[in-house]
Structure formats: C-alpha cells, structure tokens
N, C-alpha and C. Protein backbone atom coordinates (compact mmCIF):
# COMPACT_ATOMS: atom_id res chain seq x y z
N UNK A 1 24.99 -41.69 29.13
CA UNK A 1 24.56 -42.18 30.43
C UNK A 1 23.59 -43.34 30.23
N UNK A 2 23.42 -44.37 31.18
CA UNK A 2 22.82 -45.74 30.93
C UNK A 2 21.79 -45.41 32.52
N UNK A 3 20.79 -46.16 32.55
CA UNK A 3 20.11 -46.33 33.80
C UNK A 3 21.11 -46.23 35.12
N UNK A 4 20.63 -45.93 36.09
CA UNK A 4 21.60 -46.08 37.20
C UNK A 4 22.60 -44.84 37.69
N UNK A 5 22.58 -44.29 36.38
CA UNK A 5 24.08 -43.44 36.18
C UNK A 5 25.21 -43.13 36.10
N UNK A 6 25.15 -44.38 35.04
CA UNK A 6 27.14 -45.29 35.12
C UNK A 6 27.19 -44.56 33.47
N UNK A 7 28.54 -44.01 33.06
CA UNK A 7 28.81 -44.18 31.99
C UNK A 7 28.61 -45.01 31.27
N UNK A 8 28.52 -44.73 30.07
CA UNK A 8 28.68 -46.69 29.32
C UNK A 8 30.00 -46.96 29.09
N UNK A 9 29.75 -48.16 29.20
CA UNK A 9 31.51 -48.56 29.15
C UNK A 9 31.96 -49.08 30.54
N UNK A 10 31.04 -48.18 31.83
CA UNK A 10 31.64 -48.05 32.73
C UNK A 10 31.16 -49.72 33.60
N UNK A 11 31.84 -50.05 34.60
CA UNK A 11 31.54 -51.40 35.01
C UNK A 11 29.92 -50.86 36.38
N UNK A 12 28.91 -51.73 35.97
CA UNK A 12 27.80 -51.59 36.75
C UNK A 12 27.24 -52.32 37.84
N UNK A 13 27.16 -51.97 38.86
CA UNK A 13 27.15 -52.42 39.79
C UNK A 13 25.23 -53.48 40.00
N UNK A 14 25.43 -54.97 39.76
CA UNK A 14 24.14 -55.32 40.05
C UNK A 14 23.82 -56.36 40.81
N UNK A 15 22.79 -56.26 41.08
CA UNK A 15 22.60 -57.67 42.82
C UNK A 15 21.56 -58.48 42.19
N UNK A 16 21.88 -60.15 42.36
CA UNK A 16 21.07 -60.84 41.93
C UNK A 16 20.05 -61.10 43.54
N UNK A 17 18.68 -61.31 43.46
CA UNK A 17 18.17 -61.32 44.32
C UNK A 17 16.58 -61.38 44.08
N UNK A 18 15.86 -62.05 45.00
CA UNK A 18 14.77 -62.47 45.25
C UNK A 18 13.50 -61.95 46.13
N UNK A 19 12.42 -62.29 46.42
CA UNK A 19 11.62 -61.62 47.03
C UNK A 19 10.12 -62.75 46.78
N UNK A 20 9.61 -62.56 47.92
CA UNK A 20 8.11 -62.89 48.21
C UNK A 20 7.48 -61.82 48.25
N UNK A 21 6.21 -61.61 47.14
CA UNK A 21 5.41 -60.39 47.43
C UNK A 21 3.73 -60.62 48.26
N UNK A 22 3.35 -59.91 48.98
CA UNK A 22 1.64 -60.07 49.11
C UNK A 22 1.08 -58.64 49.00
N UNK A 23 -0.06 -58.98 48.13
CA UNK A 23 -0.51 -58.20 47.92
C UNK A 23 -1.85 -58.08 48.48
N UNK A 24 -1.91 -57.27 49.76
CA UNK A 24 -3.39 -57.09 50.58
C UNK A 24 -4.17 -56.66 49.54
N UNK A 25 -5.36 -57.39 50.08
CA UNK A 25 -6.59 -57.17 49.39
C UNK A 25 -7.57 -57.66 50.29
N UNK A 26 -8.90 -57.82 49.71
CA UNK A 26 -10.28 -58.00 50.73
C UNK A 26 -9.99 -59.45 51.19
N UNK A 27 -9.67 -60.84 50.52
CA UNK A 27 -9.25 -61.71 51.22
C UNK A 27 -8.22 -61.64 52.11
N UNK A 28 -7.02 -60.95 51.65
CA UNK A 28 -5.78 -60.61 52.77
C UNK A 28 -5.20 -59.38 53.16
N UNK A 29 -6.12 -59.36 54.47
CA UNK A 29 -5.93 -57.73 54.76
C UNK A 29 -4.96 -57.51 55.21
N UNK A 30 -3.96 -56.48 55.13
CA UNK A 30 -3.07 -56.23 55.25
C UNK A 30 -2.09 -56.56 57.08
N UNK A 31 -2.90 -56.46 57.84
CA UNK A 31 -2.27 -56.91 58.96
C UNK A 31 -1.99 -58.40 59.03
N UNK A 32 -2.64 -59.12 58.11
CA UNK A 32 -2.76 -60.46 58.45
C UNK A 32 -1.49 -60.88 57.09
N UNK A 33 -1.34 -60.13 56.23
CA UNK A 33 0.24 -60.32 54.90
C UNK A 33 0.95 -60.18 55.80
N UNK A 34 1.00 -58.86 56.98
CA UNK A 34 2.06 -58.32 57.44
C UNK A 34 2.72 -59.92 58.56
N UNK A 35 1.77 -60.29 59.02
CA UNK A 35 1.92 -60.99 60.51
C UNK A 35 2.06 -62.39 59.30
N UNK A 36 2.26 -62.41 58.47
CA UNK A 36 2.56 -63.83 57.30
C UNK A 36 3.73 -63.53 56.88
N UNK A 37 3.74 -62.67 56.45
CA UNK A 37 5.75 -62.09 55.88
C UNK A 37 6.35 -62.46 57.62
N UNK A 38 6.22 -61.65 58.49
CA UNK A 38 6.91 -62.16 59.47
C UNK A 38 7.22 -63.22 59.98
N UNK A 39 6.16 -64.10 59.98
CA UNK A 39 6.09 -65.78 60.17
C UNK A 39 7.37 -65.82 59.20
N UNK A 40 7.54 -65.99 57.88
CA UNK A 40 8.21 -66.46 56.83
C UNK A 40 9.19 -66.38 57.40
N UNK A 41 9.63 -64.74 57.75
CA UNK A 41 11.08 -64.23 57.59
C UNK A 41 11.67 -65.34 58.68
N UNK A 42 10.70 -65.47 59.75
CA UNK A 42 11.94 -65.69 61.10
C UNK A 42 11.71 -67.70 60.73
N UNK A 43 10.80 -67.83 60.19
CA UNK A 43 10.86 -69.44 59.45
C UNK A 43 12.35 -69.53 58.52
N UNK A 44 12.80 -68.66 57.84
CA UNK A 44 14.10 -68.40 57.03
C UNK A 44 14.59 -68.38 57.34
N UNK A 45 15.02 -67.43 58.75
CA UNK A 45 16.12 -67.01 59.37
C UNK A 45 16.41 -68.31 60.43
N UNK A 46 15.49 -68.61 60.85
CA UNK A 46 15.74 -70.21 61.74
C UNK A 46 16.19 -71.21 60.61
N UNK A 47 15.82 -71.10 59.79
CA UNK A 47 16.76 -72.28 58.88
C UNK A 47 15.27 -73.42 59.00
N UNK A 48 14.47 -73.11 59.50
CA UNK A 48 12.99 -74.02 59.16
C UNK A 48 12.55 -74.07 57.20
N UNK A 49 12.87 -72.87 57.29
CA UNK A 49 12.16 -73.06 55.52
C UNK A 49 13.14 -72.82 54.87
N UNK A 50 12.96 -72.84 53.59
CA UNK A 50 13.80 -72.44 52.32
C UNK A 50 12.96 -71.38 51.79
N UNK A 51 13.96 -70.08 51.62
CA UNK A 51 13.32 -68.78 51.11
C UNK A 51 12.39 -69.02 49.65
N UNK A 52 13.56 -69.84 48.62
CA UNK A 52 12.69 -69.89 47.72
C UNK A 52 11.38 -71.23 47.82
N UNK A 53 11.16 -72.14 48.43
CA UNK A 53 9.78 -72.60 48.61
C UNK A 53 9.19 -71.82 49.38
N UNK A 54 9.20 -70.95 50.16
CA UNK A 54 8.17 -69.98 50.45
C UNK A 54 7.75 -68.87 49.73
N UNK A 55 8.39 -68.67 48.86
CA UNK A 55 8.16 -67.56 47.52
C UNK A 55 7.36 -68.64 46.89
N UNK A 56 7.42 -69.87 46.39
CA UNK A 56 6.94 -70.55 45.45
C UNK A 56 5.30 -70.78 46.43
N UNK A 57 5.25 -71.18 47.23
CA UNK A 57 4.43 -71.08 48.17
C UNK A 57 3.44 -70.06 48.43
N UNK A 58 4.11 -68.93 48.65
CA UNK A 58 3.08 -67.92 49.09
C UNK A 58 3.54 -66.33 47.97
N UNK A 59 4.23 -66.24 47.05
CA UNK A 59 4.16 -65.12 46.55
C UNK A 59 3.40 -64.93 45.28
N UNK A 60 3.08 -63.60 45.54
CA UNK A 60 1.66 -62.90 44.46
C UNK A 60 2.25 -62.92 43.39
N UNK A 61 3.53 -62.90 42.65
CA UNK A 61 3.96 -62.40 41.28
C UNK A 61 4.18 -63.83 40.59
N UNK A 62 4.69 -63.11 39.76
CA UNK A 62 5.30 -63.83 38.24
C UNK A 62 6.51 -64.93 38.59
N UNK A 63 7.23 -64.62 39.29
CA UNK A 63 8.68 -64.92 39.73
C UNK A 63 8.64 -66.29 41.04
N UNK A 64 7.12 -66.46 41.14
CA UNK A 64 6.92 -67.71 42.41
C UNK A 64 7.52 -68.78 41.99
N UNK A 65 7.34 -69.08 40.70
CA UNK A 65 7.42 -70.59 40.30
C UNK A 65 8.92 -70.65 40.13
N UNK A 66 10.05 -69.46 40.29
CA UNK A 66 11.00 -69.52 40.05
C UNK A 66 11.82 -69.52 41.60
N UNK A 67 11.15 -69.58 42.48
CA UNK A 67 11.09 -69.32 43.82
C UNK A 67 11.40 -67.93 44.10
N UNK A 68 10.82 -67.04 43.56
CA UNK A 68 10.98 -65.67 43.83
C UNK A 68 12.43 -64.89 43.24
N UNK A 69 13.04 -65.25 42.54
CA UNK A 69 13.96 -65.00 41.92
C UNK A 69 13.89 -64.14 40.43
N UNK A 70 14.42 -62.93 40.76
CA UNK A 70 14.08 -61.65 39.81
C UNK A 70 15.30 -61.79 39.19
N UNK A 71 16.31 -62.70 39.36
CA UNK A 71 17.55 -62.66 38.41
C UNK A 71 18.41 -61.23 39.04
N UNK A 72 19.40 -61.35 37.67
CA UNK A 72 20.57 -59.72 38.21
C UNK A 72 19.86 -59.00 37.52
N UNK A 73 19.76 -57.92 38.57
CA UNK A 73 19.21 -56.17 38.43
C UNK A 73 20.30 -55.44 38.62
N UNK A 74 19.71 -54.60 37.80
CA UNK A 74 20.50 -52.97 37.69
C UNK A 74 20.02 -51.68 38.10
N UNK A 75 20.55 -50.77 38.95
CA UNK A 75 19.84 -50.34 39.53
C UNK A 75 19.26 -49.29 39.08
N UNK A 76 17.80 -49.02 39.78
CA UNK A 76 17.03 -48.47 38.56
C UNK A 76 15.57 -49.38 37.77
N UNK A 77 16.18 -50.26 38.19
CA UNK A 77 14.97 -51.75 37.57
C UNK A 77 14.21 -51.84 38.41
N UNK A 78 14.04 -51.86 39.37
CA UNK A 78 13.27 -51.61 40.35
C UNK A 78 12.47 -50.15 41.31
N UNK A 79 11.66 -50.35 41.46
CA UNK A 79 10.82 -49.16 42.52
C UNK A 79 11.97 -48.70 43.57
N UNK A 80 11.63 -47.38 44.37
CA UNK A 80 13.18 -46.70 45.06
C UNK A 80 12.72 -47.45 46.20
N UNK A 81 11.38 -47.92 46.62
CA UNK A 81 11.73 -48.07 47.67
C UNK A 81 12.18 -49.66 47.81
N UNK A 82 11.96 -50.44 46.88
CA UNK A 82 12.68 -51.85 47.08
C UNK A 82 13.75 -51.82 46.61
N UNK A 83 14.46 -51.01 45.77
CA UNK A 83 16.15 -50.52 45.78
C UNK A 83 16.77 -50.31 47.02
N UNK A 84 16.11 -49.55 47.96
CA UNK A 84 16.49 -48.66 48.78
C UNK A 84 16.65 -50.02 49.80
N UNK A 85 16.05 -50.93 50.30
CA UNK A 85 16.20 -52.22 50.90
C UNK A 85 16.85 -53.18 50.27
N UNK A 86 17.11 -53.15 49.42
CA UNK A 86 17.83 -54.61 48.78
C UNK A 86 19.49 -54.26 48.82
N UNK A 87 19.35 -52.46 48.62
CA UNK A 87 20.87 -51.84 48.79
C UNK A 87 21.45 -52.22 49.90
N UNK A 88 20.44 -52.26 51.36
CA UNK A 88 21.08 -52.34 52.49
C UNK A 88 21.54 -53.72 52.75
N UNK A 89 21.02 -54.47 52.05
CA UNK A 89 21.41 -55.98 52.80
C UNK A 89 22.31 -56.56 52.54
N UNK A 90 22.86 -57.09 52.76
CA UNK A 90 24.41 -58.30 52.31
C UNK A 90 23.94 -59.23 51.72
N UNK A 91 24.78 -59.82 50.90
CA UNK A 91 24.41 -61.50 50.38
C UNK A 91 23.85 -62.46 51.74
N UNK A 92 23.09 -62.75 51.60
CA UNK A 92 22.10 -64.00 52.49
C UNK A 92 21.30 -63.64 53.03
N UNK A 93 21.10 -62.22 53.37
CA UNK A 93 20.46 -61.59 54.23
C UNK A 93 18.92 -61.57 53.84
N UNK A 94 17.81 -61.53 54.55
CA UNK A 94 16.70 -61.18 54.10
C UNK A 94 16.07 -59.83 55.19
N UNK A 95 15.35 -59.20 54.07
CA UNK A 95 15.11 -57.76 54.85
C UNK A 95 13.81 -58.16 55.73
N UNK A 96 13.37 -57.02 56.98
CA UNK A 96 12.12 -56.61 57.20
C UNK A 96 11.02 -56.59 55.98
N UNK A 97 9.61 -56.31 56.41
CA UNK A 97 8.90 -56.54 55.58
C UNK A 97 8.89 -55.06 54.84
N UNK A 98 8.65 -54.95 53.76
CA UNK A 98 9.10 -53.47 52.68
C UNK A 98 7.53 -53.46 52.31
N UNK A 99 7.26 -52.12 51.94
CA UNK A 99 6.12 -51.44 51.26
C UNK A 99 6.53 -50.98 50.02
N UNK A 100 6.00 -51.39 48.82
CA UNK A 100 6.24 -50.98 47.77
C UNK A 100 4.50 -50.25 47.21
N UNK A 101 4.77 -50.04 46.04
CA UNK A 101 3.58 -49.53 45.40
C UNK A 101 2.91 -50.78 45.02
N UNK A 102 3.56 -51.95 44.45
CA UNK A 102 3.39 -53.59 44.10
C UNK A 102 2.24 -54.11 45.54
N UNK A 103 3.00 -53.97 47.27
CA UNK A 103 2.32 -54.72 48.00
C UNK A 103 3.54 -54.96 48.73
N UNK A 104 3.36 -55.64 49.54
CA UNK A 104 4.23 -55.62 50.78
C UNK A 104 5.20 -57.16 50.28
N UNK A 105 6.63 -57.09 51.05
CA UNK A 105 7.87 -58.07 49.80
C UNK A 105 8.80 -58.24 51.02
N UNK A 106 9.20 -59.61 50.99
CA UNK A 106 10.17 -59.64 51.82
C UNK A 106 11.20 -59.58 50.80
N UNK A 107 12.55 -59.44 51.17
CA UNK A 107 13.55 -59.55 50.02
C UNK A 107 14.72 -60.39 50.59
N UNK A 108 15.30 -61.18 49.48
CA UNK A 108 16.74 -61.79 49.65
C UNK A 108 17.71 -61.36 48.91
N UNK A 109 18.76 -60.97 48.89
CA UNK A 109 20.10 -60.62 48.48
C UNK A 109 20.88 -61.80 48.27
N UNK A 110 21.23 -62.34 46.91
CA UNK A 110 22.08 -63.64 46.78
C UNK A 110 23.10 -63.37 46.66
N UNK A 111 23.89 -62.25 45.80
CA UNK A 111 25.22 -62.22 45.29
C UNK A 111 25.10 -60.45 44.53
N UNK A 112 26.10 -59.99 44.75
CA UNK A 112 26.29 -58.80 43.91
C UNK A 112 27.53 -58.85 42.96
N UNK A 113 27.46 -58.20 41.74
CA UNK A 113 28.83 -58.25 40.99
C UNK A 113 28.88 -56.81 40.61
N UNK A 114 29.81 -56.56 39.94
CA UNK A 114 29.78 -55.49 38.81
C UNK A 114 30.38 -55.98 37.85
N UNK A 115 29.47 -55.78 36.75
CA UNK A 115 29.80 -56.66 35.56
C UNK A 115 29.52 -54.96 34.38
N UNK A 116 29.68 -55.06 32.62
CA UNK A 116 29.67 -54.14 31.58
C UNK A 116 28.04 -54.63 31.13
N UNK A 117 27.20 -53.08 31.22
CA UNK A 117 26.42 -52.84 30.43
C UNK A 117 26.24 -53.65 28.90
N UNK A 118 25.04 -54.64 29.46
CA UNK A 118 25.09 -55.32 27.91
C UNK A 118 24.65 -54.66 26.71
N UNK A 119 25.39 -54.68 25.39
CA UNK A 119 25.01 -53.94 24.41
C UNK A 119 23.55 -53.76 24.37
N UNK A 120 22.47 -54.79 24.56
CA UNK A 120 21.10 -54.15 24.32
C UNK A 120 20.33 -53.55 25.29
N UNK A 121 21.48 -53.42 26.71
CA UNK A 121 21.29 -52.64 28.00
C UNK A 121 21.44 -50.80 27.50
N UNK A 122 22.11 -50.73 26.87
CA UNK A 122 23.11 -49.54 26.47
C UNK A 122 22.06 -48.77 25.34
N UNK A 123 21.63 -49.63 24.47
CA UNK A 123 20.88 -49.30 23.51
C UNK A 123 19.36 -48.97 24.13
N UNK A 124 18.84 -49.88 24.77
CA UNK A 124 17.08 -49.39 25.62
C UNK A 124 17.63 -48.26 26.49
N UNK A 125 18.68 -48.17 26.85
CA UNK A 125 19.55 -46.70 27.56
C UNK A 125 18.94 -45.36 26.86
N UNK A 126 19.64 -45.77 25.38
CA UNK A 126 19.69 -44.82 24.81
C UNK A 126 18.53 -44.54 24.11
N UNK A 127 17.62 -45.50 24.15
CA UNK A 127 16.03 -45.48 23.33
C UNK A 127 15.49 -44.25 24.45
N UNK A 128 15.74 -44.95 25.68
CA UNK A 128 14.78 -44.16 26.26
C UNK A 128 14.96 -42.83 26.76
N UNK A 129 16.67 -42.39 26.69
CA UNK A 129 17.00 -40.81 26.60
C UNK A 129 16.58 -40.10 25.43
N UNK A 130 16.65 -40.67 24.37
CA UNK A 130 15.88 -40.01 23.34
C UNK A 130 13.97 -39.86 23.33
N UNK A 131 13.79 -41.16 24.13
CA UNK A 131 12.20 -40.48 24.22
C UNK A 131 12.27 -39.66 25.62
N UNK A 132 12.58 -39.50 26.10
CA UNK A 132 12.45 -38.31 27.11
C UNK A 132 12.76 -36.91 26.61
N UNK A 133 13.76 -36.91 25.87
CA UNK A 133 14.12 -35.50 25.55
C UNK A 133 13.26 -35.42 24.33
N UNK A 134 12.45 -36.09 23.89
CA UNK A 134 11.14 -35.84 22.55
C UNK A 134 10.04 -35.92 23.31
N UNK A 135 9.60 -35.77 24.57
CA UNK A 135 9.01 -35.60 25.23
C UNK A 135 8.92 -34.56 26.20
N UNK A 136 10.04 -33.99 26.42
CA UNK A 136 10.19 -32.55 27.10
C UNK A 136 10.29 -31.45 26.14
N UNK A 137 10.89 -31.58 24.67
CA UNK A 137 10.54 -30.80 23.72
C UNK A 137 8.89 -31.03 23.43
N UNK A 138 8.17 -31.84 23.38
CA UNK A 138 6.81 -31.70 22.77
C UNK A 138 6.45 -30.80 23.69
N UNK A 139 6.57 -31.36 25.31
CA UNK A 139 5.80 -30.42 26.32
C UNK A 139 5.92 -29.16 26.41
N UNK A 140 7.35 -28.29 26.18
CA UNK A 140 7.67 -27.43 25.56
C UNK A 140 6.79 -26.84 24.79
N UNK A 141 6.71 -27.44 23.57
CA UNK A 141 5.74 -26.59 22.37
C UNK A 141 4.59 -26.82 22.91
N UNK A 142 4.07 -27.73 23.62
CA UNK A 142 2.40 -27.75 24.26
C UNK A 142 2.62 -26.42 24.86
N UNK A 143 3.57 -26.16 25.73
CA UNK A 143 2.79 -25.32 26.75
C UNK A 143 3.19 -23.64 26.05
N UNK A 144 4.17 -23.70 24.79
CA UNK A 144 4.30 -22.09 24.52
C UNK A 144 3.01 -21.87 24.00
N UNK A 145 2.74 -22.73 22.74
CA UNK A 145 1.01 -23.20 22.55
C UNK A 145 -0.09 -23.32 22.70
N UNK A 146 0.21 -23.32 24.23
CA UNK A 146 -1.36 -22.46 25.23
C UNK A 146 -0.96 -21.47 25.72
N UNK A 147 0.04 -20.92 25.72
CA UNK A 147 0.46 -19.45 26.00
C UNK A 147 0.05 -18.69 24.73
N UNK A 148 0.40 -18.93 23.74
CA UNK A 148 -0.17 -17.97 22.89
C UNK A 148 -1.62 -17.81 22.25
N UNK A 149 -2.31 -19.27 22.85
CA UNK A 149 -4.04 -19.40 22.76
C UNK A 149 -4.28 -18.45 23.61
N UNK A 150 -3.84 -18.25 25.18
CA UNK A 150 -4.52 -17.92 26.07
C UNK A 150 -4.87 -16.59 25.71
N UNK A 151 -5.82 -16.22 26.38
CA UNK A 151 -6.62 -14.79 26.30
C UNK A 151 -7.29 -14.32 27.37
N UNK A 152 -6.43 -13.43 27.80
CA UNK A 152 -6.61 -12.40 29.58
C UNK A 152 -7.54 -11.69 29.05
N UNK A 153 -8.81 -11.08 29.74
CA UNK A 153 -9.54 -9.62 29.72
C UNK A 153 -9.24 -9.31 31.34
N UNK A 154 -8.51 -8.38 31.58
CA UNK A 154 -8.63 -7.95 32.78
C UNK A 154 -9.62 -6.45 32.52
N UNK A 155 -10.28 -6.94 33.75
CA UNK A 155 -11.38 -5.85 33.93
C UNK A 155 -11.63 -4.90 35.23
N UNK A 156 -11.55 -3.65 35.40
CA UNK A 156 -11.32 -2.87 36.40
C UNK A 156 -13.50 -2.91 36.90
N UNK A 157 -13.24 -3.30 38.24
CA UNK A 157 -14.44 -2.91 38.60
C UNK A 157 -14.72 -1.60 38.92
C-alpha cells in the first residue's frame, strides 16, 4: 500500500493546484484575513485579478513567489481538511475560505490526472510503513513493560 491507499502499481489519482494562505495573528486578526480572502475570491471570480498574483501578493507560505502553486499532490499530502475542499472543486474553480491547522487558504484546482506512483513515491511509501509498524511494536513492549513494573497494594479499610 502507498499513501492514499492505491496499490502500487496501481494508477493514482492527483490534482495539481494552488492556494493563498493567511495566517491570523496580532497584526491580522482573523475577521479582517477572513473579509481579505473574500475580497480576493470574488476579485478572481470577476476576472479583476489573477489568482496567482494574489497568492504572490498576499500569501503567508513558501509557494507565494510561485503564485501559490503547490504543484501535483497525492492524496494524503495534505491536511484532511484542505483535501476535503480541493476534492470538491473542479478544475478552475476556487473554494470558500477553508480553515486549516496552517491558517485560513483559499484554494484553486488547475487540472487533475491519474498518473503511476513514482518509484521514490513507492519507496518513502514503504519507508514509512516500516516506521510505523517499528513504532507500534516498540509501543507494544513500552507498555507490556510498565505492566510488569507496575505494583498494586490493594488495601481493605
């Protein structure tokens, strides 16, 4: 099994797509990101702006200078709840404003494909099923380990 929960081998379903993030804080409190993502969106949706100069413009991450462009994801690469919005939208579409754990994100949907698990997709797959299951065995021996430290006195008053 690979991220997502595709066989390997199997063809994976991934959406290339974009996003403006803000991240409230004491300069930008959160009603005032919220009432700024909205400005954006319906600036986009009127065809006034270009999604990615307003990512380059106004977004908190890494990905501004690229105009907000996270490249093709797989799903799983992302937090559930900006999966869970980027799933719903069609190519062109840009969502409502989303709450992530990151900060509040508008999102764009460019194109979806299903394309094959790249070999070093398959392999960090498999790195990281093996550290999970060496990690549920350690926890395992942690916890028989304080079971057999532990020491009850039950005492009748």
């Amino acid at each position: 099994m690979v991220s997502g929960g595709s066989v390997a081998g199997a063809p994976v379903g991934q959406t290339h797509v974009r996003h403006i993030l803000l991240q409230p804080n004491e300069l930008l409190p959160e009603a005032e990101a919220l009432r700024r993502l909205a400005d954006i969106r319906e600036r986009v949706l009127a065809g006034t702006a270009a999604f990615e100069d307003m990512a380059r413009q106004y977004s908190s991450d890494g990905s501004a200078g690229r105009g907000g462009d996270l490249g093709w994801v797989y799903p799983g690469d992302t937090v559930p709840e900006f999966e869970r919005a980027m799933n719903a939208l069609e190519p062109g579409q840009v969502s409502e404003v989303v709450r992530t754990p990151f900060g509040l994100h508008l999102i764009q949907v460019l194109a979806r494909r299903q394309d094959q698990a790249s070999p070093e997709r398959l392999r960090q797959a498999a790195r990281e099923a093996v550290r999970q299951e060496r990690a549920r065995e350690a926890y395992e021996i942690w916890v028989e380990q304080l079971r057999d430290s532990a020491y009850v006195v039950i005492r009748e008053e």
